[in-house]
Protein backbone atom coordinates (compact mmCIF):
# COMPACT_ATOMS: atom_id res chain seq x y z
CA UNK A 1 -116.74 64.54 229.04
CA UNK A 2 -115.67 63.38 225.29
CA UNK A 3 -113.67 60.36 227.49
CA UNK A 4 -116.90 58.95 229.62
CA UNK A 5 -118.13 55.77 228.32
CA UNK A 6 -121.30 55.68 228.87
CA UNK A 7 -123.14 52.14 230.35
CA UNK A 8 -126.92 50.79 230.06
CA UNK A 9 -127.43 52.51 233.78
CA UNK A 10 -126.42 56.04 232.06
CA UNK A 11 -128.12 55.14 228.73
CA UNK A 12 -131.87 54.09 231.06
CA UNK A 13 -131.12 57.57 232.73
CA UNK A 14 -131.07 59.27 229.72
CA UNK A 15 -134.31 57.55 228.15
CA UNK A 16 -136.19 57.69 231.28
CA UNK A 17 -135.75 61.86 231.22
CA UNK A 18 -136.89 61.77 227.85
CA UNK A 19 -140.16 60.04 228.50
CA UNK A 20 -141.34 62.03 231.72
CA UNK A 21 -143.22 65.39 231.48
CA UNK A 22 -143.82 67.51 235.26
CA UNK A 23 -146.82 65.22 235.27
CA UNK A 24 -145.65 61.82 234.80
CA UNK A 25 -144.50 59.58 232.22
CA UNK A 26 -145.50 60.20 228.28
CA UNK A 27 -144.66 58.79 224.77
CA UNK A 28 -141.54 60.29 223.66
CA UNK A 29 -142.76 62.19 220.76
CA UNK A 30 -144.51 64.14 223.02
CA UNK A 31 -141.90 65.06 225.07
CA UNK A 32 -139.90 65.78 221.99
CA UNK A 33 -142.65 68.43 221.08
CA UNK A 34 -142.61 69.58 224.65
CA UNK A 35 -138.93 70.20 224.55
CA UNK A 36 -139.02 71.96 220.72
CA UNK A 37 -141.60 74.38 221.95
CA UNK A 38 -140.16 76.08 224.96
CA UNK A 39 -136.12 75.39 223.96
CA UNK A 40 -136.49 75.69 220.09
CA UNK A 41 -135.11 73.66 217.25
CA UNK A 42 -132.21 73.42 216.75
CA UNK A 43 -129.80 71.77 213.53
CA UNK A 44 -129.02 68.68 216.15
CA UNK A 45 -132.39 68.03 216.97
CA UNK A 46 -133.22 65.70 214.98
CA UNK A 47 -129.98 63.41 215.40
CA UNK A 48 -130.81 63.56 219.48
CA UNK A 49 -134.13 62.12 218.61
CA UNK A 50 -132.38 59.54 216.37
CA UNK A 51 -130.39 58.75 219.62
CA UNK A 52 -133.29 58.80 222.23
CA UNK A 53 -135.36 56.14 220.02
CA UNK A 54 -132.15 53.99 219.67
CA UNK A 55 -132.03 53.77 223.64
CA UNK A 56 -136.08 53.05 223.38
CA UNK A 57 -135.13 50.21 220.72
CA UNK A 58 -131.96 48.99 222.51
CA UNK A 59 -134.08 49.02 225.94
CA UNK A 60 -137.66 46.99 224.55
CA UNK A 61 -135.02 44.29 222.65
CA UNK A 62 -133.90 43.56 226.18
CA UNK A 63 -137.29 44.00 228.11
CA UNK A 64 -138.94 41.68 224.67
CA UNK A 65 -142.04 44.51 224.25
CA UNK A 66 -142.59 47.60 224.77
CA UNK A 67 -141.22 49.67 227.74
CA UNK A 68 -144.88 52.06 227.62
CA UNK A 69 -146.46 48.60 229.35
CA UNK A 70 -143.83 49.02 232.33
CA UNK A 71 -145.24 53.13 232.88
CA UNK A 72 -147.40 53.87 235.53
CA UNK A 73 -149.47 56.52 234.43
CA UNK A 74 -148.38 57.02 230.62
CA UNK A 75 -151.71 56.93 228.92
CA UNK A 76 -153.27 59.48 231.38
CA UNK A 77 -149.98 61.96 230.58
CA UNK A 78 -150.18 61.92 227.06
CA UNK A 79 -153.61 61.17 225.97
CA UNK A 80 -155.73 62.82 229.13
CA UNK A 81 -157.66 59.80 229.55
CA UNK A 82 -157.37 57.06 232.80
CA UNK A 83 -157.59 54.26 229.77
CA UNK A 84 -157.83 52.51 226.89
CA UNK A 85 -160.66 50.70 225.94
């Protein structure tokens, strides 16, 4: 594994597990406190969530905004609501 180089196809794997729940897509901090409360924390955790929002930064430079806009679904998933007003 420590001789994989990883490419933008792993990396948008990676950050697109990190933003979907069983129900559908979510912010990332909420799957972060999805993942803490049935795994744990652990010393690292904080580092991996370092990493996950450089792949959301490294991801909305290319798409110019944010990558929420391109979600079907994500306001529903984390806010329980069909909207914004």
């Amino acid at each position: 594994m420590e001789n994989i180089i990883y490419d933008d196809y792993d990396r948008l794997l990676q950050l697109c597990d990190a933003l979907a729940l069983p129900e559908g897509f979510c912010l990332l901090e909420k799957r972060f406190v999805d993942v803490a409360l049935r795994h744990g924390v652990h010393e690292t955790l904080p580092d991996r969530w370092r990493a996950t929002m450089q792949l959301q930064a490294h991801f909305e430079a290319l798409l110019g905004g944010s990558l929420y806009t391109y979600l079907p679904g994500v306001v529903r998933t984390t806010f329980g609501v069909e909207g914004l007003p």
